[in-house]
C-alpha atoms as a PDB file:
ATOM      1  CA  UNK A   1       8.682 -14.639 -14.672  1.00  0.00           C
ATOM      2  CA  UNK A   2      10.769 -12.329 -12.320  1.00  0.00           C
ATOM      3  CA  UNK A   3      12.354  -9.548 -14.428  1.00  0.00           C
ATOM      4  CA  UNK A   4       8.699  -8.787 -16.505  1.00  0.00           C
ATOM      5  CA  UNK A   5       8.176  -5.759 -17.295  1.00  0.00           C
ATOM      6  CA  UNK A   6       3.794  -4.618 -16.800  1.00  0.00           C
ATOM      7  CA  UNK A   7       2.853  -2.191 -19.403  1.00  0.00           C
ATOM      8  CA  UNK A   8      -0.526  -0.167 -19.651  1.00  0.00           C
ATOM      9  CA  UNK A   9      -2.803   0.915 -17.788  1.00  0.00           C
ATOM     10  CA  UNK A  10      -3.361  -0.076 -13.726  1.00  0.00           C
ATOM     11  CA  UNK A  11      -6.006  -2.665 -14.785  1.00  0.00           C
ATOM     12  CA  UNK A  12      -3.777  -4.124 -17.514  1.00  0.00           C
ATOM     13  CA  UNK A  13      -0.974  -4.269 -14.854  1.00  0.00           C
ATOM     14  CA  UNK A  14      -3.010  -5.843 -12.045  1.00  0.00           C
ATOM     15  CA  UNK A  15      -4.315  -8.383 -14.720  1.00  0.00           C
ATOM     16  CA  UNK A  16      -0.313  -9.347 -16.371  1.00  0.00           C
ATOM     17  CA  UNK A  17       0.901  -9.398 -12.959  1.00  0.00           C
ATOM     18  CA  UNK A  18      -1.777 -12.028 -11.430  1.00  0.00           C
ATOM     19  CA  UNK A  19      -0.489 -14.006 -14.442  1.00  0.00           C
ATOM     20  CA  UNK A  20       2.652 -13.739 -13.573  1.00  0.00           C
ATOM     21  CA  UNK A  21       2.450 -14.877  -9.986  1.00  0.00           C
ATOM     22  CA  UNK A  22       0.276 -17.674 -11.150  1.00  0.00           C
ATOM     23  CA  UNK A  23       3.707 -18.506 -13.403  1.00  0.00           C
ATOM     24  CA  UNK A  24       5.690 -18.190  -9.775  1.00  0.00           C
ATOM     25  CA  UNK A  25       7.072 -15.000  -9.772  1.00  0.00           C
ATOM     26  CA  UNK A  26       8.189 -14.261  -6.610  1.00  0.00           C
ATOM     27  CA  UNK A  27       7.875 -10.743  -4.587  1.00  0.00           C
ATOM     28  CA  UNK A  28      11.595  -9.544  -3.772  1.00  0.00           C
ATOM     29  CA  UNK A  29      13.713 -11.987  -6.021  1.00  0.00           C
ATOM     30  CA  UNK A  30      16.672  -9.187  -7.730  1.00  0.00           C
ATOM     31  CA  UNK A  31      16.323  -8.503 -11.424  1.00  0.00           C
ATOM     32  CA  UNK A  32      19.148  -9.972 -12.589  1.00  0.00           C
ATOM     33  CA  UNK A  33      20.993 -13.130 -12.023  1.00  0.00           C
ATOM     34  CA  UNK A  34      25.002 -14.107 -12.567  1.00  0.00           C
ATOM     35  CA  UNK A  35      24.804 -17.495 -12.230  1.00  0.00           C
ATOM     36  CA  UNK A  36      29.230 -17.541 -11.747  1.00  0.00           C
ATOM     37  CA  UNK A  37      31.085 -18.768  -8.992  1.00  0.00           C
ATOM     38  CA  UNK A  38      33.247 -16.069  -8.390  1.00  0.00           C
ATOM     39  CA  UNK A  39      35.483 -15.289  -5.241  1.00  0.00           C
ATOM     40  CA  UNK A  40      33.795 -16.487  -2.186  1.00  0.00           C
ATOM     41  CA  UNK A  41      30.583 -16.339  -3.687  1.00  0.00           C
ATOM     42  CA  UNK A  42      28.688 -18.795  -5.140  1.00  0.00           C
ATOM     43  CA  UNK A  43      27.010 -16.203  -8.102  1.00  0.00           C
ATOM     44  CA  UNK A  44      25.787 -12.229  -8.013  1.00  0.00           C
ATOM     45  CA  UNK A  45      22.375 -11.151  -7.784  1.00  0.00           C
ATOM     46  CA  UNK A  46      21.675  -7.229  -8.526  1.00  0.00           C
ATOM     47  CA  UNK A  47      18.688  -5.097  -8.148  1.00  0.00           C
ATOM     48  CA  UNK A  48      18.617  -2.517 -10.078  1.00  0.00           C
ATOM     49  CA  UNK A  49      17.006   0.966  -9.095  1.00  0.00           C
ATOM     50  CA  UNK A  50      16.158   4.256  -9.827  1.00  0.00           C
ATOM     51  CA  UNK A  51      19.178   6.601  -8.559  1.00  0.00           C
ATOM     52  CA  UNK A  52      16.819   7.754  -6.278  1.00  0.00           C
ATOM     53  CA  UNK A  53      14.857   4.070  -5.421  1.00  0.00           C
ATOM     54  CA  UNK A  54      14.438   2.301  -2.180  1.00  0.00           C
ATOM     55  CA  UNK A  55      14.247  -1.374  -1.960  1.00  0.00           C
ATOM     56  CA  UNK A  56      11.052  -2.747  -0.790  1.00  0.00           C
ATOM     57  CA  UNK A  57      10.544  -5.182   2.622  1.00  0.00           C
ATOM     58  CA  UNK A  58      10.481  -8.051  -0.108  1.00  0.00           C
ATOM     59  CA  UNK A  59      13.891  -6.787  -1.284  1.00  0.00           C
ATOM     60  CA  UNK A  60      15.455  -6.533   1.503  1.00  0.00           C
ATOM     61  CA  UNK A  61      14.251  -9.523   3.264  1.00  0.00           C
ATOM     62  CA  UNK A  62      15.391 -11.441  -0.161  1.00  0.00           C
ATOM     63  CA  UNK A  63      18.699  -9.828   0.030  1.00  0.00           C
ATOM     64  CA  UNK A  64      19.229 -11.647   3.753  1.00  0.00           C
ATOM     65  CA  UNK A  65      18.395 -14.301   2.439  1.00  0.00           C
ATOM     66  CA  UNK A  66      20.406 -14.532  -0.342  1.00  0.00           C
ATOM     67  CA  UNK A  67      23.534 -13.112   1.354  1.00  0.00           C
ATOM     68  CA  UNK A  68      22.804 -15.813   4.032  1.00  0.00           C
ATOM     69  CA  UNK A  69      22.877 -18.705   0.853  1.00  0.00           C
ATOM     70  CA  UNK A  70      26.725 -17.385  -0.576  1.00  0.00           C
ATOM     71  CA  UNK A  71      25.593 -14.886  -2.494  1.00  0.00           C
ATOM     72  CA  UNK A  72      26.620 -11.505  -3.274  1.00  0.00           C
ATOM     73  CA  UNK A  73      23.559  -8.901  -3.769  1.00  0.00           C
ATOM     74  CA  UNK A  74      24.182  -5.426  -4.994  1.00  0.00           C
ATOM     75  CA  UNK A  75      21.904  -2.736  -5.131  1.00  0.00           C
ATOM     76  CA  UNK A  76      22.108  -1.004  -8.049  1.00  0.00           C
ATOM     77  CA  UNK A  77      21.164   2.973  -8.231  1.00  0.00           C
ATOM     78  CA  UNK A  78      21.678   3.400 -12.391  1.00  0.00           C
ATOM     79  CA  UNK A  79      23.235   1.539 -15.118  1.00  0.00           C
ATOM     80  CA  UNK A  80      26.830   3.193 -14.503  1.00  0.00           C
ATOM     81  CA  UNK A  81      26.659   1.520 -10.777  1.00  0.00           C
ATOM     82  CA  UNK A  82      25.294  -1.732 -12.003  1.00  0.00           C
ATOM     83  CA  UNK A  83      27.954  -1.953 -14.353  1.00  0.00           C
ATOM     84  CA  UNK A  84      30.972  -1.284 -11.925  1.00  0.00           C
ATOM     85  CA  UNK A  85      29.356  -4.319 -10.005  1.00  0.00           C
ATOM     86  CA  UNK A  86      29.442  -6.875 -12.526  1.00  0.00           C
ATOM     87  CA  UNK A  87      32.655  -5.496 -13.904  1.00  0.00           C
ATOM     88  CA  UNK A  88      34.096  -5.891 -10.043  1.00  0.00           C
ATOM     89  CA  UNK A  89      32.120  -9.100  -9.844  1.00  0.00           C
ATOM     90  CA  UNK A  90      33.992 -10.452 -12.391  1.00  0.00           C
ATOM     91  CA  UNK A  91      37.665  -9.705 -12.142  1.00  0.00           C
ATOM     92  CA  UNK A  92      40.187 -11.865 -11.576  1.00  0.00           C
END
């Protein structure tokens, strides 16, 4: 369930989003997921933000973690940077 998007109003939220951790979402976990061996990394993970977004603890705590597994973890500030990463992900 990580990657849902909560619509409505606060109460709607609070209600999708106990479903969701019920489903096992998980606080932290990037948005996006390239499951691809690539380089010396065993797949990317990328966050996307706001251009003017700060990662929460979750985030960043996930991020170590990850990193710590093989993984490269990009935080993304906009489409335009998120797309350079995957592009540069992804060449040869």
């Amino acid at each position: 369930p990580n990657g849902a998007y909560l619509a409505g109003d606060a109460k709607q939220r609070a209600i999708q989003m106990r479903k969701l951790k019920a489903a096992g979402l998980r606080n932290g976990v990037p948005d996006l997921i390239l499951a691809i061996p690539k380089h010396t990394f065993n797949g990317l993970f990328l966050e996307m933000k706001a251009m003017d977004g700060k990662p929460s603890k979750d985030q960043i705590e996930m991020v170590s973690l990850l990193r710590n597994q093989g993984f490269s973890v990009i935080i993304a500030r906009g489409f335009d940077e998120a797309r350079r990463a995957i592009e540069g992900y992804l060449r040869p």
